[in-house]
Protein backbone atom coordinates (compact mmCIF):
# COMPACT_ATOMS: atom_id res chain seq x y z
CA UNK A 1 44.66 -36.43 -126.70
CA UNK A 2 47.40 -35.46 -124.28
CA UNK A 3 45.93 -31.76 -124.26
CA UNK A 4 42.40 -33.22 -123.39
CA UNK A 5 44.04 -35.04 -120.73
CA UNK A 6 46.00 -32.42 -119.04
CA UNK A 7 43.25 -30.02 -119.08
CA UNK A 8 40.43 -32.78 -117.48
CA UNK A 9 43.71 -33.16 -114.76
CA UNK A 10 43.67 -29.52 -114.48
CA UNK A 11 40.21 -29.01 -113.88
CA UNK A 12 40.12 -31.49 -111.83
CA UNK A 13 43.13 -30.16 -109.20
CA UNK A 14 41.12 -26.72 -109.81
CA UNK A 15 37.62 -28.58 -108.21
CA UNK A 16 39.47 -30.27 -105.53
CA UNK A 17 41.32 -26.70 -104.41
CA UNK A 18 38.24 -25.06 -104.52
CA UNK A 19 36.28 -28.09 -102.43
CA UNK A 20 39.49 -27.60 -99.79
CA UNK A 21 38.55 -23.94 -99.70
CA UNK A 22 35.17 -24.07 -99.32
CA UNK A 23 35.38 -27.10 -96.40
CA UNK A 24 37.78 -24.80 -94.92
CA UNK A 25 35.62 -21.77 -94.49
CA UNK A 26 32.67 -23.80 -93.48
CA UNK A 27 34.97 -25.59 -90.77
CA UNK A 28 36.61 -21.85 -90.21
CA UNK A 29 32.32 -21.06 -89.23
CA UNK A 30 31.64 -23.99 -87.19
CA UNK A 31 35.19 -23.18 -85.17
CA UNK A 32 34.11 -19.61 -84.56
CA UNK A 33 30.59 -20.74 -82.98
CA UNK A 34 32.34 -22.80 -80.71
CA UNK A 35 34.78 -20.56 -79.30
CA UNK A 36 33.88 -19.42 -75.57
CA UNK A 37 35.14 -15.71 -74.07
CA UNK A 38 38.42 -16.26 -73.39
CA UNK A 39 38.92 -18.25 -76.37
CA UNK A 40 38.17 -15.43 -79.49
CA UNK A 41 39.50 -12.98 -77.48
CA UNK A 42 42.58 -14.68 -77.08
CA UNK A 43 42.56 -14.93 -80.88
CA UNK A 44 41.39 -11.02 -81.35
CA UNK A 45 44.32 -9.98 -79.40
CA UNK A 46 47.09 -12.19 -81.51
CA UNK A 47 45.42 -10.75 -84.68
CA UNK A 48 45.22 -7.06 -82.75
CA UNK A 49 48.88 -7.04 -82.48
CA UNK A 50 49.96 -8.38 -85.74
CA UNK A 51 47.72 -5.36 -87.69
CA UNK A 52 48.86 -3.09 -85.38
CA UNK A 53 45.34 -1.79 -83.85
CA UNK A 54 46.90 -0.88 -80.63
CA UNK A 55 47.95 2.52 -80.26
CA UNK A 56 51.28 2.20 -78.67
CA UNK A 57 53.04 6.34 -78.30
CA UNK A 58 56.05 7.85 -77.48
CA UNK A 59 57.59 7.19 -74.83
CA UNK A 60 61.25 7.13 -73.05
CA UNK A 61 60.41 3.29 -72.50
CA UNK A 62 58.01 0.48 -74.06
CA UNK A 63 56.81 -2.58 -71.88
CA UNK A 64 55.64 -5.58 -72.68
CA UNK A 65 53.85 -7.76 -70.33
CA UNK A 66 53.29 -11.58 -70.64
CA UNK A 67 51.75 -14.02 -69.05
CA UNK A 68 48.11 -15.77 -68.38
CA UNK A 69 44.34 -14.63 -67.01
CA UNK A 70 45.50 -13.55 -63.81
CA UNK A 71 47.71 -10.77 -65.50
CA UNK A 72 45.81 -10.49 -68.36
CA UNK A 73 42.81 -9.13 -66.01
CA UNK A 74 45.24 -8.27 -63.70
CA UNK A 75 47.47 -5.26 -65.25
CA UNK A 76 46.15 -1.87 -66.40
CA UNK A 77 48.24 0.14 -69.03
CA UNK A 78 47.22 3.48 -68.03
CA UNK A 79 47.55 2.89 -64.32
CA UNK A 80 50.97 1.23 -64.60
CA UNK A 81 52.26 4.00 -67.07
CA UNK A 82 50.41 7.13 -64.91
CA UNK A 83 52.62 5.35 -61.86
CA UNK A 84 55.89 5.88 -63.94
CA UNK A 85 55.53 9.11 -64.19
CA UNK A 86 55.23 8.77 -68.16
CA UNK A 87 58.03 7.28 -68.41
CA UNK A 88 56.66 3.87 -70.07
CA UNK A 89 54.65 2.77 -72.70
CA UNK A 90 52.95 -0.54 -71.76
CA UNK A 91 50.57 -3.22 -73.14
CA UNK A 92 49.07 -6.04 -71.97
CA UNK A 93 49.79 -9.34 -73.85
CA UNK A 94 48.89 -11.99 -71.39
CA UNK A 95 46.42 -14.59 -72.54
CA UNK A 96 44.37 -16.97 -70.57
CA UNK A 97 46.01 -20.58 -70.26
CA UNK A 98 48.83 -19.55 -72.12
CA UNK A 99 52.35 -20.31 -71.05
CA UNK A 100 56.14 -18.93 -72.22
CA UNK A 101 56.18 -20.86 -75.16
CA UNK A 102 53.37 -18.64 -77.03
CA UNK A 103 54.81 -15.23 -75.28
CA UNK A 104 58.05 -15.78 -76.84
CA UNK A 105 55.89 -15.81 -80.10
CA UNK A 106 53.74 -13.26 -78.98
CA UNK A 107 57.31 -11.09 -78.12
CA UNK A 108 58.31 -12.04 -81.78
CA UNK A 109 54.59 -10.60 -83.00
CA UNK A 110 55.41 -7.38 -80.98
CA UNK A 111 58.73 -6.36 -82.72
CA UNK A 112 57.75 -7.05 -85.85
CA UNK A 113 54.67 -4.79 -85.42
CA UNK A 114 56.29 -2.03 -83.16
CA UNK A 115 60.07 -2.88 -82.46
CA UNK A 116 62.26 -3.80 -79.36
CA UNK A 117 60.51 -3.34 -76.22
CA UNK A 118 63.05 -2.22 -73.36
CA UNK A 119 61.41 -4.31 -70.72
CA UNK A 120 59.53 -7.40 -70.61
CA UNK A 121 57.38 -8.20 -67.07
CA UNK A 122 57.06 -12.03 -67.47
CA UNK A 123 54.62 -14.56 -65.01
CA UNK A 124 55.88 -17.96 -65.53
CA UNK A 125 52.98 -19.86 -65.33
CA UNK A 126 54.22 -23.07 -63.80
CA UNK A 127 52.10 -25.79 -65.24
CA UNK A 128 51.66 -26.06 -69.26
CA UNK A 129 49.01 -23.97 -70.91
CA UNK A 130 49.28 -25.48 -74.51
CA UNK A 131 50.68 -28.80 -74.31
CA UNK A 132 47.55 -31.13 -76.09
CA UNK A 133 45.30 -27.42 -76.70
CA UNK A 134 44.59 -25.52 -79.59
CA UNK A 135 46.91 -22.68 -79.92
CA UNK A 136 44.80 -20.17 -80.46
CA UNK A 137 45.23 -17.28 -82.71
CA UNK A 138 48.94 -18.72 -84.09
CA UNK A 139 50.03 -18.96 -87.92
CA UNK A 140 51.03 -21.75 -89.44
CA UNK A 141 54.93 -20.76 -89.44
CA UNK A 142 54.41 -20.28 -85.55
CA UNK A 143 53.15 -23.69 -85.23
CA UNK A 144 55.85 -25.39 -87.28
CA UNK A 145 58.16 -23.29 -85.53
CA UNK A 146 56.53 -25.16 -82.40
CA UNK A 147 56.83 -28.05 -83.55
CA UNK A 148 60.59 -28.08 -84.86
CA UNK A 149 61.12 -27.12 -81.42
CA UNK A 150 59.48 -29.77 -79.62
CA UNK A 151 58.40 -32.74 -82.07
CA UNK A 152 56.12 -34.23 -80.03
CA UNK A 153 52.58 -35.77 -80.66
CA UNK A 154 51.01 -32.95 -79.27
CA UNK A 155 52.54 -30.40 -81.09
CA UNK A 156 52.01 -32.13 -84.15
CA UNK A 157 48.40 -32.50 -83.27
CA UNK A 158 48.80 -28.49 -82.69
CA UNK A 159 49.88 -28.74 -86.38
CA UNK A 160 46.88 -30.02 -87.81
CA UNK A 161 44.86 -27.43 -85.72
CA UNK A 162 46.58 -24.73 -87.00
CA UNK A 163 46.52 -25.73 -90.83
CA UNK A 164 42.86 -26.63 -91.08
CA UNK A 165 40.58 -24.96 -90.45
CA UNK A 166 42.23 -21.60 -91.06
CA UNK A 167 40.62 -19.10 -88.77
CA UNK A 168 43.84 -19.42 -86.83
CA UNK A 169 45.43 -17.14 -89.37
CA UNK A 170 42.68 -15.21 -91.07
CA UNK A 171 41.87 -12.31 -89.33
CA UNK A 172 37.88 -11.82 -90.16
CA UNK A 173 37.42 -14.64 -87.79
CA UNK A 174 38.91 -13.17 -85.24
CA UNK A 175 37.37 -10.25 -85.26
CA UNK A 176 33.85 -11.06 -85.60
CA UNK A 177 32.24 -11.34 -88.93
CA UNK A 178 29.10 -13.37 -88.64
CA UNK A 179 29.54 -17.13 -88.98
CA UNK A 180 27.79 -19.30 -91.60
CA UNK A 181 24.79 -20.84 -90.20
CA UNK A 182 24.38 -18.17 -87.28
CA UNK A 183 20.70 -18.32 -86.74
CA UNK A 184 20.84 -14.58 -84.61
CA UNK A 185 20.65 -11.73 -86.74
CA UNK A 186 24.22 -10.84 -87.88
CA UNK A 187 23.88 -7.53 -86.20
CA UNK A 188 23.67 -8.92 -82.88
CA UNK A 189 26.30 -11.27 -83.57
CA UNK A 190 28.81 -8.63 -84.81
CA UNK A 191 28.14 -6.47 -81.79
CA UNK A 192 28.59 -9.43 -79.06
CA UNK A 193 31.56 -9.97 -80.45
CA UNK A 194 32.98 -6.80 -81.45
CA UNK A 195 32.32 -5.23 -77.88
CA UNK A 196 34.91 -6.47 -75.64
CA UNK A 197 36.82 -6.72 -78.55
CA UNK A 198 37.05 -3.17 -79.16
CA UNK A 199 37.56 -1.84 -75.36
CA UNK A 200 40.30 -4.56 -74.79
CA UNK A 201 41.94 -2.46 -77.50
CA UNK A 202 41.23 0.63 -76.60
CA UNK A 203 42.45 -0.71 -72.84
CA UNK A 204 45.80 -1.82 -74.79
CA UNK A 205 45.17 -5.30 -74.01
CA UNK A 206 43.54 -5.71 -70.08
CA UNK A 207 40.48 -7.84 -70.27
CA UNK A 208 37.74 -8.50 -67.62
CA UNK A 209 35.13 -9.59 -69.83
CA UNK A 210 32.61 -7.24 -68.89
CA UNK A 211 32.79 -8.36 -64.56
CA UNK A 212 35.30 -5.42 -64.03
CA UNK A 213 32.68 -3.54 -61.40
CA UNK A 214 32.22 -6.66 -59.59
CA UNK A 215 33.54 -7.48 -56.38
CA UNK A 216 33.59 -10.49 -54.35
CA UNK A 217 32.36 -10.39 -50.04
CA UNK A 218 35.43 -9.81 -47.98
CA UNK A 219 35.22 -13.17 -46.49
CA UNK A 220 34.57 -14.85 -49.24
CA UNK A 221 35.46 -18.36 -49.08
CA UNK A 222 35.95 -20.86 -52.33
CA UNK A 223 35.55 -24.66 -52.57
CA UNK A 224 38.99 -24.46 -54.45
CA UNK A 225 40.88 -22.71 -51.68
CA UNK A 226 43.76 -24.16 -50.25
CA UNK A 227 45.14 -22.26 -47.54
CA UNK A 228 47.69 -24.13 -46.42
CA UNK A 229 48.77 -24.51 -49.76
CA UNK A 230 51.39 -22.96 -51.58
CA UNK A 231 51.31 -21.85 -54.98
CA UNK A 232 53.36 -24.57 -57.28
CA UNK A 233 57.46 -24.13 -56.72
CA UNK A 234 58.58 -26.28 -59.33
CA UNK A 235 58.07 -25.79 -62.95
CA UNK A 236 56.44 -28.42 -65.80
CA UNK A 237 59.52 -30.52 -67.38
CA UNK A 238 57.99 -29.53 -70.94
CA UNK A 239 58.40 -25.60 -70.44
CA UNK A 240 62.02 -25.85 -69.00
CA UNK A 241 63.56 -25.32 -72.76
CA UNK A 242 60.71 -23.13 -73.63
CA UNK A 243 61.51 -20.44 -70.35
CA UNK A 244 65.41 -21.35 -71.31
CA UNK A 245 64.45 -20.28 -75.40
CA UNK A 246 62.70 -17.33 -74.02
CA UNK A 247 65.35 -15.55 -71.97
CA UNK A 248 68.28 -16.06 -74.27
CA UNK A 249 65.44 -14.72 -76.92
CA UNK A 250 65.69 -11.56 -75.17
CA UNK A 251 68.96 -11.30 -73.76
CA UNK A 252 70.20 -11.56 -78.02
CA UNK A 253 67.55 -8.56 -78.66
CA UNK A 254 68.96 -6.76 -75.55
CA UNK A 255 65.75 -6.59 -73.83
CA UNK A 256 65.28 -6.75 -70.04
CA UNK A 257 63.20 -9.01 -68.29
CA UNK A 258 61.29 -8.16 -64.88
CA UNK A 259 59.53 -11.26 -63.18
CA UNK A 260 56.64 -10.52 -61.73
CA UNK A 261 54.01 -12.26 -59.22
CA UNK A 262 50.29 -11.31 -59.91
CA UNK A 263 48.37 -11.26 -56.44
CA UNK A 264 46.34 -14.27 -54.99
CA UNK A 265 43.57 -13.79 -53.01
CA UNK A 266 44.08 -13.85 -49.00
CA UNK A 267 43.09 -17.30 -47.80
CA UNK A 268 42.82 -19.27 -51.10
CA UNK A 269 46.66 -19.91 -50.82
CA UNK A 270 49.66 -20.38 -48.74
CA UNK A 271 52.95 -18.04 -49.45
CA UNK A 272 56.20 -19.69 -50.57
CA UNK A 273 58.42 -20.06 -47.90
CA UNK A 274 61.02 -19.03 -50.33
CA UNK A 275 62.25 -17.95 -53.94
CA UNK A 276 61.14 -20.70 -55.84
CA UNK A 277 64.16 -22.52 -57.76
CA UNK A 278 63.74 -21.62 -61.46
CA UNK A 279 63.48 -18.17 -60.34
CA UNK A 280 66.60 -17.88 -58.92
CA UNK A 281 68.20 -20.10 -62.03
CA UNK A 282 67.28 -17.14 -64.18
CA UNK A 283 68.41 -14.47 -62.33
CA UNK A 284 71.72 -16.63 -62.12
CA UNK A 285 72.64 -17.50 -65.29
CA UNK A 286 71.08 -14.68 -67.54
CA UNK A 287 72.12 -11.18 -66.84
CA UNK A 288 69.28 -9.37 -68.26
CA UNK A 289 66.38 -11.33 -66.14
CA UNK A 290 65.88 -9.10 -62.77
CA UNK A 291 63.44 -9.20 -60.14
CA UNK A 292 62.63 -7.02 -57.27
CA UNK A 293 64.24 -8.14 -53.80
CA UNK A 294 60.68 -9.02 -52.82
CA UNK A 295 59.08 -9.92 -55.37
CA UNK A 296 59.29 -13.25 -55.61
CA UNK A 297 57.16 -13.18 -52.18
CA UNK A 298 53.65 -13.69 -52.77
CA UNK A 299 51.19 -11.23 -52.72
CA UNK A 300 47.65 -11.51 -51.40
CA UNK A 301 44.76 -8.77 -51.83
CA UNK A 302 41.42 -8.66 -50.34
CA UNK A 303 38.48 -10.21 -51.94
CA UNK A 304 36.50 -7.04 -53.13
CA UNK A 305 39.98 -6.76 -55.07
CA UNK A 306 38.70 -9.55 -57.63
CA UNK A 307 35.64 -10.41 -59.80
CA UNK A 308 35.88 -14.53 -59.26
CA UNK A 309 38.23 -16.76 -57.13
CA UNK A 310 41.26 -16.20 -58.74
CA UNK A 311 41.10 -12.79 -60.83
CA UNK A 312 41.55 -9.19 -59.71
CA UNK A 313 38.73 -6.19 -60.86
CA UNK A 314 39.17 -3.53 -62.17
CA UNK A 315 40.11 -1.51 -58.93
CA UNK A 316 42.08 -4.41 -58.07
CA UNK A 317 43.91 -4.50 -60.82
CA UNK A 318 44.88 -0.52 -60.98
CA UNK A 319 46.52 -1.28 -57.23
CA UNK A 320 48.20 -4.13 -58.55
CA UNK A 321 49.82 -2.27 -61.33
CA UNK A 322 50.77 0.69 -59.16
CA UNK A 323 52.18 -1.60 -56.69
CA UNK A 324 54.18 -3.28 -60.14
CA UNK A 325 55.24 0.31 -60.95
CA UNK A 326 56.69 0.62 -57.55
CA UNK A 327 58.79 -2.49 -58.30
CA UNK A 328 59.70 -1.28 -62.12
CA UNK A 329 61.21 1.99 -60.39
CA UNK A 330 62.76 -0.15 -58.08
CA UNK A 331 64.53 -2.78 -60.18
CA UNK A 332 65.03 0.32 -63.02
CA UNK A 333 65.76 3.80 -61.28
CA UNK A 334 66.74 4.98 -64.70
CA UNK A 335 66.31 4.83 -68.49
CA UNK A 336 70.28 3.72 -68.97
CA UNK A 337 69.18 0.93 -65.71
CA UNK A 338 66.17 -0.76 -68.27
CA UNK A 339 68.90 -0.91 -71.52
């Protein structure tokens, strides 16, 4: 009687596992439909650097560059590294909407894929990317980690999110295998995806989504702009500890950190009148965080630089990362300067 029992209590823990499963996959399909542009690439990239699909070579230096959309359209590898003189190896991990608290994750991702970077170019984006959003593309230990580290409601909201449904961590989703209940032929679906995918990889991590040869009327003029405006001086209370976690994060690993200033667009904004506060705390009270004597100043470029109101194109975006060469030399005239 007992052994009749236990195996009816086995087969039924065996039914409800495999119900769990199968509601997760079929959540894991309705997720992926739902997921705009910047959204599955944002998860292709995580999953891109954890598998090691980027093809990172030798070089005397590796760079690492975080931040959100306006870097992440705004820096070119190849331009940035041809501007070094070879000297670096770069890619591109900025995300769009994302703030310090997933690039120190991402930076984790990175070494455990490829090893120390040298240098890190950081944006601090001032307001909070993830605070109440999915985070897209992290693993379940990354979002525990998150929430250990800040036990709020939000991040244990981010915890359910990242448990169920498990695309987050399962890397066919990311990378485009047709959902369930995709009424386009799967072809089509697979090839829409896989696309941009594929060239933001081969591009080692810049993404324009495909508006890269557009270019906006000098003149242009948005409803958004604010020119007498400066860009925010002051950062969110919530990613204080998360900037403070992320520089004594590299300054254990021995890794420099350059902060950098991605351009605005002339008229949409005002310039700071000076180096805003928690830029100066950092270059204060951690020795490895450096920036440029300048380039905390903000930098505006004309509107046939950029492909919407606030993003540089593609021939934007090779200035740009010439100009951010310019400023790597600068800050690091030598190999022995970035270590």
């Amino acid at each position: 009687m007992a052994t009749h029992s236990r195996r009816i209590a086995l087969a039924f823990l065996a039914g409800m596992a495999a119900m769990m499963l199968l509601a997760n996959l079929a959540a894991s399909n309705l997720a992926w439909l739902s997921l705009d542009r910047d959204e599955y690439m944002i998860v292709a990239k995580r999953h891109a650097l954890r598998e090691r699909r980027f093809t990172i070579t030798e070089s005397l230096e590796r760079v690492v560059v975080l931040g959100d959309s306006r870097l992440n359209a705004g820096f070119v590898p190849d331009a940035f590294d041809a501007a070094t003189g070879g000297r670096t190896t770069s890619l591109n991990l900025a995300l769009a909407s994302h703030d310090v608290s997933r690039s120190l994750f991402e930076l984790e991702d990175y070494m455990a894929s490829y090893g120390r970077p040298d240098v890190v170019l950081l944006e601090i984006r001032q307001s909070p990317g993830i605070a109440g959003e999915h985070p897209l593309g992290a693993t379940p230990i990354e979002l525990l980690k998150a929430y250990t580290y800040e036990p709020t409601a939000g991040r244990l909201l981010a915890l359910a999110h990242g448990v169920f449904p498990a695309w987050y961590s399962n890397h066919q989703y990311a990378f485009g295998w047709p959902p369930l209940g995709e009424l386009r032929h799967p072809r089509l679906v697979w090839e829409e995806r896989q696309r941009p995918i594929q060239r933001m990889i081969a591009m080692r991590g810049v993404t324009w989504w495909g508006y890269e040869r557009l270019a906006l009327a000098d003149g242009y003029v948005d409803s958004g702009d604010k020119p007498g405006v400066p860009p925010l001086d002051t950062l969110d209370p919530t990613l204080v500890p998360w900037l403070d976690r992320f520089f004594r994060f590299t300054q254990k690993n021995a890794i420099n950190v350059l902060i950098v200033n991605t351009p605005y667009r002339a008229g949409s904004i005002a310039a700071w009148p000076s180096r805003p506060e928690y830029m100066t705390a950092a270059l204060q009270r951690y020795p490895n965080v450096r920036q440029e004597r300048n380039g905390w100043k903000v930098k505006f470029y004309p509107a046939h630089d950029f492909f919407n109101r606030g993003h540089l194109n593609e021939m934007g975006a090779r200035d740009y990362s010439r100009e951010l060469a310019r400023e790597f030399l600068t800050v690091f005239p030598s190999r022995s300067a970035a270590r």
